[in-house]
C-alpha atoms as a PDB file:
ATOM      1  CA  UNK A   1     147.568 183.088 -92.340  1.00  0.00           C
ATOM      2  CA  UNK A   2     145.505 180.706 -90.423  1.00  0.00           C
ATOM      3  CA  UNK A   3     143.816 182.301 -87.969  1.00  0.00           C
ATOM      4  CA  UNK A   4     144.983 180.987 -84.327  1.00  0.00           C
ATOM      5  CA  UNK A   5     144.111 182.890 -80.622  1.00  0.00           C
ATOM      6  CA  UNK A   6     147.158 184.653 -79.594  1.00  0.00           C
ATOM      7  CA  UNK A   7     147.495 186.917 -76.083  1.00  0.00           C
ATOM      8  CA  UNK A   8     149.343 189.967 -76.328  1.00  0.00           C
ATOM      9  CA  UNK A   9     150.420 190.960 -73.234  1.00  0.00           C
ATOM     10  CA  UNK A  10     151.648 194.905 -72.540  1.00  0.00           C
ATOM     11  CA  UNK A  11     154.225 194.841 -69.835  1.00  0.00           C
ATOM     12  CA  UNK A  12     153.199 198.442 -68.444  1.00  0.00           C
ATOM     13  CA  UNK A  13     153.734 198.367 -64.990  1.00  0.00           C
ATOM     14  CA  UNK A  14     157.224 199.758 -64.436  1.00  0.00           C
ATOM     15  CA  UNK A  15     157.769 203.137 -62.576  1.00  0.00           C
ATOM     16  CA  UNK A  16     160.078 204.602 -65.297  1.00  0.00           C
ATOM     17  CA  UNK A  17     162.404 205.316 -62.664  1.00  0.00           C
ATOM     18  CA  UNK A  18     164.999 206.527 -65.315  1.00  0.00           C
ATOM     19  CA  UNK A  19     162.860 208.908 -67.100  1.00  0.00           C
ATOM     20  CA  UNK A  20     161.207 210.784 -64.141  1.00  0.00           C
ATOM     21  CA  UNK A  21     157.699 210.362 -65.202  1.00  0.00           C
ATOM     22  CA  UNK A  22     155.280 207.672 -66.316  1.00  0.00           C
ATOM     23  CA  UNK A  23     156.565 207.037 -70.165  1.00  0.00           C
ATOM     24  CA  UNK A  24     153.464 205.352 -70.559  1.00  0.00           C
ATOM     25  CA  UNK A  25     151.629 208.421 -70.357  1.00  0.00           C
ATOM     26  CA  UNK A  26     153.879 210.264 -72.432  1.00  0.00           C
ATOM     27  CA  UNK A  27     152.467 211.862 -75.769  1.00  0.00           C
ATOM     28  CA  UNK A  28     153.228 210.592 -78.934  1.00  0.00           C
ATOM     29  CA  UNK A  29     151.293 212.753 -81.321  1.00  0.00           C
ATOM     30  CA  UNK A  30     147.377 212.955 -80.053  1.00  0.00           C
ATOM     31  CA  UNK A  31     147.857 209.741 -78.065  1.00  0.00           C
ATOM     32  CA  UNK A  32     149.555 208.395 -74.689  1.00  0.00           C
ATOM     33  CA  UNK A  33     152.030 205.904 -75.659  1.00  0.00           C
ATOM     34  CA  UNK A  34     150.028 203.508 -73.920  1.00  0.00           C
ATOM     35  CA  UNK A  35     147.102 204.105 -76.000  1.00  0.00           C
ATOM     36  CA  UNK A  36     149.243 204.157 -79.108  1.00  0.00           C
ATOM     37  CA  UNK A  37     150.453 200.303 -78.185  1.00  0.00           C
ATOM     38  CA  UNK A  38     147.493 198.992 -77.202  1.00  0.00           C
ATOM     39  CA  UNK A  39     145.807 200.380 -80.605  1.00  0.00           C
ATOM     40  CA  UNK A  40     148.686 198.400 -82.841  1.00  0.00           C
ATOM     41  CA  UNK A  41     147.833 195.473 -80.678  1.00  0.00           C
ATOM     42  CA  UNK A  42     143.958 195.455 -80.950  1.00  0.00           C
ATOM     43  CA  UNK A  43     144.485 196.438 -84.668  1.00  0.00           C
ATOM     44  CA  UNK A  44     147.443 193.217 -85.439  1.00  0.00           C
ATOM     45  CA  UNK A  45     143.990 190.868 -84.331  1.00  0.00           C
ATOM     46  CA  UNK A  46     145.650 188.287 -83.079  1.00  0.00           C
ATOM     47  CA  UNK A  47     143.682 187.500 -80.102  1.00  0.00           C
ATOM     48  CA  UNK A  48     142.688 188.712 -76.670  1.00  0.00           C
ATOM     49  CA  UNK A  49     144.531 192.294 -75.738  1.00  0.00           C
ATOM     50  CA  UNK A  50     145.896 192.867 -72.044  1.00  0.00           C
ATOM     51  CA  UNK A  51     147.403 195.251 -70.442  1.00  0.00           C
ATOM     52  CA  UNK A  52     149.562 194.601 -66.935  1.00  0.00           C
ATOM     53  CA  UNK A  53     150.064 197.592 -65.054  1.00  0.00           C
ATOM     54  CA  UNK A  54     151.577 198.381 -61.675  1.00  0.00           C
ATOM     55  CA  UNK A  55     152.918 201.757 -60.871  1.00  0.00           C
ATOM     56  CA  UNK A  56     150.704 204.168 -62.761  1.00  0.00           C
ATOM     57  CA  UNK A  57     147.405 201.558 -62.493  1.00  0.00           C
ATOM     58  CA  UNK A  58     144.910 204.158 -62.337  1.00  0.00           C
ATOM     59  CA  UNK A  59     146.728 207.001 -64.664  1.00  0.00           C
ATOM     60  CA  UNK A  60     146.728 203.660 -67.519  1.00  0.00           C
ATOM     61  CA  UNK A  61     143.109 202.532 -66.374  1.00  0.00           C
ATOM     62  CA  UNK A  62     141.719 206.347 -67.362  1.00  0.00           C
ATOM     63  CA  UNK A  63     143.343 206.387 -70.157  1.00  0.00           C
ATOM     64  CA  UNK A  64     141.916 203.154 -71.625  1.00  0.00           C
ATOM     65  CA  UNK A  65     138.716 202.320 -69.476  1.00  0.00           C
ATOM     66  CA  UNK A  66     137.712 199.304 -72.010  1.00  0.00           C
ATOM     67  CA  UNK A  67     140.358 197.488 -72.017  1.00  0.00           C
ATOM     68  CA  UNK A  68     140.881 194.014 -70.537  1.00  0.00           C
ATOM     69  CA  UNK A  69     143.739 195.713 -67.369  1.00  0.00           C
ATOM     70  CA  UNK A  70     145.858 193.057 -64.941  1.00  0.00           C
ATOM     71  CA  UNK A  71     147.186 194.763 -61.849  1.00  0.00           C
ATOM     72  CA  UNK A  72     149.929 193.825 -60.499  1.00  0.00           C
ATOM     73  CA  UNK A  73     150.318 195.634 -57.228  1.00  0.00           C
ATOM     74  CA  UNK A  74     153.909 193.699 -56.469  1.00  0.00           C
ATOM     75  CA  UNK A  75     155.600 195.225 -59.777  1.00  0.00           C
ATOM     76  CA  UNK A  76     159.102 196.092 -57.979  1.00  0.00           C
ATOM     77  CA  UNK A  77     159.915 192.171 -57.942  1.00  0.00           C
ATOM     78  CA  UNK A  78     160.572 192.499 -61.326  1.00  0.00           C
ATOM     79  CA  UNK A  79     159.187 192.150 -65.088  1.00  0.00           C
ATOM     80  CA  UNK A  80     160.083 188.283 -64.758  1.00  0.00           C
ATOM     81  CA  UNK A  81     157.617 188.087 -61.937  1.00  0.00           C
ATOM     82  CA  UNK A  82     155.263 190.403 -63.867  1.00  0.00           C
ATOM     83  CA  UNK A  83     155.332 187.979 -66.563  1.00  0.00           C
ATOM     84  CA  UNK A  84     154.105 185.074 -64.081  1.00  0.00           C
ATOM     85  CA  UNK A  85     151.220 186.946 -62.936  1.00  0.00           C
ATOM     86  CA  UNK A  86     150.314 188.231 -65.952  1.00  0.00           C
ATOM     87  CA  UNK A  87     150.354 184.058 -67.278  1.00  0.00           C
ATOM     88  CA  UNK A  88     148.475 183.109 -64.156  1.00  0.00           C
ATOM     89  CA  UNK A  89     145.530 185.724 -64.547  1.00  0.00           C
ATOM     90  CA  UNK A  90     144.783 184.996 -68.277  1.00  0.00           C
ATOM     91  CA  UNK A  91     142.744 182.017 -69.800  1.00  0.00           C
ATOM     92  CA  UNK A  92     145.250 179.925 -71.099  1.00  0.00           C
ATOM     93  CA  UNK A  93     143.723 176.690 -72.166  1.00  0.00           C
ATOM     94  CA  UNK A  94     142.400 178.385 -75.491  1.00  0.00           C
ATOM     95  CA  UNK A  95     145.503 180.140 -76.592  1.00  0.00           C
ATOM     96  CA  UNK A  96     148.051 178.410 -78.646  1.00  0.00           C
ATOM     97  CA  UNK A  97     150.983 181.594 -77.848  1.00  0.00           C
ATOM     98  CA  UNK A  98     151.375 184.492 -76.435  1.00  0.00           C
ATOM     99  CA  UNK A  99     152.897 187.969 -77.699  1.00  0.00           C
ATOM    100  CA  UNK A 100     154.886 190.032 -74.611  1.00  0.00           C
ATOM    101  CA  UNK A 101     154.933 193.188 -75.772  1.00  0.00           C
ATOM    102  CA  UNK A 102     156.395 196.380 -74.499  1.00  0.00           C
ATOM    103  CA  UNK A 103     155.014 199.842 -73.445  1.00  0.00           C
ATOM    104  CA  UNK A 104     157.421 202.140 -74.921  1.00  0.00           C
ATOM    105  CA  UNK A 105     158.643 201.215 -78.084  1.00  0.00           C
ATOM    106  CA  UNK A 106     158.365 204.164 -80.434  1.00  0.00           C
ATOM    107  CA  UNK A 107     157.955 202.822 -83.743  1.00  0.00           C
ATOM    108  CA  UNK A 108     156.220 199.300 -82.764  1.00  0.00           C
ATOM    109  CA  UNK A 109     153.329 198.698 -85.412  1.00  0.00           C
ATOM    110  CA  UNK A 110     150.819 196.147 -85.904  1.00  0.00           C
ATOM    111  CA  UNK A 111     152.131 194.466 -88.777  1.00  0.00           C
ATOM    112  CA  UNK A 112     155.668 193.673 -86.874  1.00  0.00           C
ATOM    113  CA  UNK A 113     153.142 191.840 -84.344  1.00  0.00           C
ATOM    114  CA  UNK A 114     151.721 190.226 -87.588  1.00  0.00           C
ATOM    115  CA  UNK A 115     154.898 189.458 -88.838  1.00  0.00           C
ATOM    116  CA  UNK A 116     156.070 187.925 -85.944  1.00  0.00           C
ATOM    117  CA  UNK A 117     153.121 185.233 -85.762  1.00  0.00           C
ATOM    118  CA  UNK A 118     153.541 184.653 -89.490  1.00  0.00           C
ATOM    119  CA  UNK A 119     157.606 183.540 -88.978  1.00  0.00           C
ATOM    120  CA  UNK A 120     156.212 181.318 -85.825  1.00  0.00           C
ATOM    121  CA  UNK A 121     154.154 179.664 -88.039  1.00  0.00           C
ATOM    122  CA  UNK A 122     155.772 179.366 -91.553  1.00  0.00           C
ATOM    123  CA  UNK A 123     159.111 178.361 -89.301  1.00  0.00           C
ATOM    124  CA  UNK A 124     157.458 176.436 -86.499  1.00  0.00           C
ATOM    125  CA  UNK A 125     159.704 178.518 -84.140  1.00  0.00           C
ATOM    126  CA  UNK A 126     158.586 178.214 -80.317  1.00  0.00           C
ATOM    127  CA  UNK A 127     160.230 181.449 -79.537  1.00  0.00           C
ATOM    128  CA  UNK A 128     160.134 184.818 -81.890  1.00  0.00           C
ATOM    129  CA  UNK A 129     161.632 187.474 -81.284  1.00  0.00           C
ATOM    130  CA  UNK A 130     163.026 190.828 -83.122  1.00  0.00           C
ATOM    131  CA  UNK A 131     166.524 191.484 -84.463  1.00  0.00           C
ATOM    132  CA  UNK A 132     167.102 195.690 -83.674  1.00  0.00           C
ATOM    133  CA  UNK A 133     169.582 197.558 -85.724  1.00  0.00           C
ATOM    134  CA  UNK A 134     171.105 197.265 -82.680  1.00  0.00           C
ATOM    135  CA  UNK A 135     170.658 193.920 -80.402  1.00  0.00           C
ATOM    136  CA  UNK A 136     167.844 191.821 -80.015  1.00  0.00           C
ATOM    137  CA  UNK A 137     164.405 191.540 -78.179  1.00  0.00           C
ATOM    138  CA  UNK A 138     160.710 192.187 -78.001  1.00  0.00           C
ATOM    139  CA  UNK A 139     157.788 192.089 -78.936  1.00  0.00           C
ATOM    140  CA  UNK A 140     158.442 188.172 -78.999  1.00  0.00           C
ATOM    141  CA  UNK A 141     156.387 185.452 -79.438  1.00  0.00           C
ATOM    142  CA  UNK A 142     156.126 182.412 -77.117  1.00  0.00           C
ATOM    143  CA  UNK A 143     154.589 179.281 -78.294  1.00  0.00           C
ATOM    144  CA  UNK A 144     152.111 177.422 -75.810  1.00  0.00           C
ATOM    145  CA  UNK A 145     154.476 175.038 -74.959  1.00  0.00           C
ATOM    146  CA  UNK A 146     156.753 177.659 -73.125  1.00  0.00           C
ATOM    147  CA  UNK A 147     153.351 178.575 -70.839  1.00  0.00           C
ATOM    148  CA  UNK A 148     154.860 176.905 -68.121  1.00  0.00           C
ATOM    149  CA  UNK A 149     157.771 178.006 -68.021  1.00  0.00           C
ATOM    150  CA  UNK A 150     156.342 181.829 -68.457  1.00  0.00           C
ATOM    151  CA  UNK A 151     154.143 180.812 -65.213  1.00  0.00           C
ATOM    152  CA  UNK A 152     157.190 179.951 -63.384  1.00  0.00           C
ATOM    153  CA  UNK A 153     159.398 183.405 -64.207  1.00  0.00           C
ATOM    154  CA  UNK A 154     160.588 185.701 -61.202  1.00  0.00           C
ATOM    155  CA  UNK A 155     162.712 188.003 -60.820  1.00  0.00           C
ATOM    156  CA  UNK A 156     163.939 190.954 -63.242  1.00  0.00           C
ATOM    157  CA  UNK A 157     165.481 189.576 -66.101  1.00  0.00           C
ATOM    158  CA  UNK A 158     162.240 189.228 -67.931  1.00  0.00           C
ATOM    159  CA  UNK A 159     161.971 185.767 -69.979  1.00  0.00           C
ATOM    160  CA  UNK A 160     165.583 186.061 -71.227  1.00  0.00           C
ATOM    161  CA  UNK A 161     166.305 182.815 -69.379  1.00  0.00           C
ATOM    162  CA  UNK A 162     163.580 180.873 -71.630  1.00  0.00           C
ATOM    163  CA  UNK A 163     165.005 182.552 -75.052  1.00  0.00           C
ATOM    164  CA  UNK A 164     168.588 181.393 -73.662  1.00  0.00           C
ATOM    165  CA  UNK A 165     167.578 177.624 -72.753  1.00  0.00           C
ATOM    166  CA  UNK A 166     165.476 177.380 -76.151  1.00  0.00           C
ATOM    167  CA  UNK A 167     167.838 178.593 -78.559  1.00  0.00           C
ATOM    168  CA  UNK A 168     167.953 175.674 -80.804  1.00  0.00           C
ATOM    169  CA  UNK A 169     163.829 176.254 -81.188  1.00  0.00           C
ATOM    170  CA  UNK A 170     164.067 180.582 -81.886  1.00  0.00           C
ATOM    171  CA  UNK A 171     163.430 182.359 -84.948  1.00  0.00           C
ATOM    172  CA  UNK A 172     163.747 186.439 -85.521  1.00  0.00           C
ATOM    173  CA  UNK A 173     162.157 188.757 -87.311  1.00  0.00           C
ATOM    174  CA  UNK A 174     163.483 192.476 -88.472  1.00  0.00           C
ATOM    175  CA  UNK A 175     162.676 195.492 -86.305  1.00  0.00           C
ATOM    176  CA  UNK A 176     165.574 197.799 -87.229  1.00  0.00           C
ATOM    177  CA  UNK A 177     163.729 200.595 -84.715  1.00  0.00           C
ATOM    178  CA  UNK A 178     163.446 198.143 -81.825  1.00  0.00           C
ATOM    179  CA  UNK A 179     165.942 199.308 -79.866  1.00  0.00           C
ATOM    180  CA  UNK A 180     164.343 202.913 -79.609  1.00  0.00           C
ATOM    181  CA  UNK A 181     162.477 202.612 -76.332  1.00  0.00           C
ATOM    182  CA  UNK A 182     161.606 206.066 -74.141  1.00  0.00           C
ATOM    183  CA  UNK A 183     164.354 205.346 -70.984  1.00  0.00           C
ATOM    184  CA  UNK A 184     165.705 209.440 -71.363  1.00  0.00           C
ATOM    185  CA  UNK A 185     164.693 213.111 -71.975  1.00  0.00           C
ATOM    186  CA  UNK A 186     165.798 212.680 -75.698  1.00  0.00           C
ATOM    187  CA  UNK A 187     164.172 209.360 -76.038  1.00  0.00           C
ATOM    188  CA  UNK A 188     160.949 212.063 -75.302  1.00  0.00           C
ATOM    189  CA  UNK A 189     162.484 214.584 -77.967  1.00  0.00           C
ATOM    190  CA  UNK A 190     162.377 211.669 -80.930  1.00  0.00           C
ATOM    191  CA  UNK A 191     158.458 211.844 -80.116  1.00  0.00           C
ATOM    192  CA  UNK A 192     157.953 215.261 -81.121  1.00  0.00           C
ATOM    193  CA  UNK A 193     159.196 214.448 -84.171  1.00  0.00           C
ATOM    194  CA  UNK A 194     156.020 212.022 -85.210  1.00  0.00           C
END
């Protein structure tokens, strides 16, 4: 694959208000989740790694004290509107797409964010995103024709309105695990089991 400059962005600033505690933070095997994501980032080698953080700023800054950390201190307005910050922080001029990538997806690897470029490319897709076993979603890839629109998100919905209004110009990739996120107690119990 030609090699092009692609963000990925870790949207880690949520309070995990469902779980009770920060899921970032939560073990899976000898590393925080956080750590664990940010490692299959760095590792894919795509381009520049960030992390946006809110809630748990300081818990996430310990926990990874080198890398490149966006705080986003109004994080209850939503991950739409911590999308826009995130966008308006980061040097975009030299990036030709950017990856939004989640904190808490269990079985996210590096060469899904690999394989997602790769489809981008070889299908010339604007948008990328992953078909689940069950639904659709992230880690997706945005072209750098959709900055703009990124810049301009608010709200909660995330960039769902973007995927919606560029349809025609979306491709998928297969991420049968996707949908496994840590929102619940035995979303925590699948982790002891790595």
């Amino acid at each position: 694959m030609k090699h092009r400059n692609i963000a990925s962005i870790i949207l880690a600033a949520g309070n995990s208000s469902r779980l009770g505690q920060a899921k970032q933070l939560v073990r899976r095997g000898n590393q925080s989740m956080i750590q664990y994501i940010y490692e299959q980032c760095v590792s894919a080698n795509l381009g520049p790694t960030y992390i946006l953080t809110g809630a748990y700023h300081e818990e996430i800054s310990k926990e990874l004290p080198k890398a490149s950390i966006l705080h986003y201190s109004d994080w209850e307005d939503g991950m739409g509107s911590t999308i826009s910050f995130a966008m308006n922080q980061i040097q975009l001029n030299s990036l030709d797409g950017v990856v939004i990538v989640l904190s808490d997806q269990i079985f996210l690897t590096s060469s899904i964010l690999l394989n997602l470029v790769q489809e981008a490319y070889s299908s010339k897709s604007s948008i990328v995103n992953c078909e689940y076993q069950n639904g659709m979603g992230p880690p997706t890839y945005f072209d750098k024709s959709l900055f703009r629109d990124l810049t301009f998100l608010e709200g909660a919905d995330g960039a769902k309105s973007i995927v919606s209004k560029h349809m025609n110009h979306r491709s998928f990739i297969q991420f049968p695990k996707g949908y496994i996120d840590i929102d619940t107690q035995e979303d925590l119990n699948l982790l002891m089991d790595l």
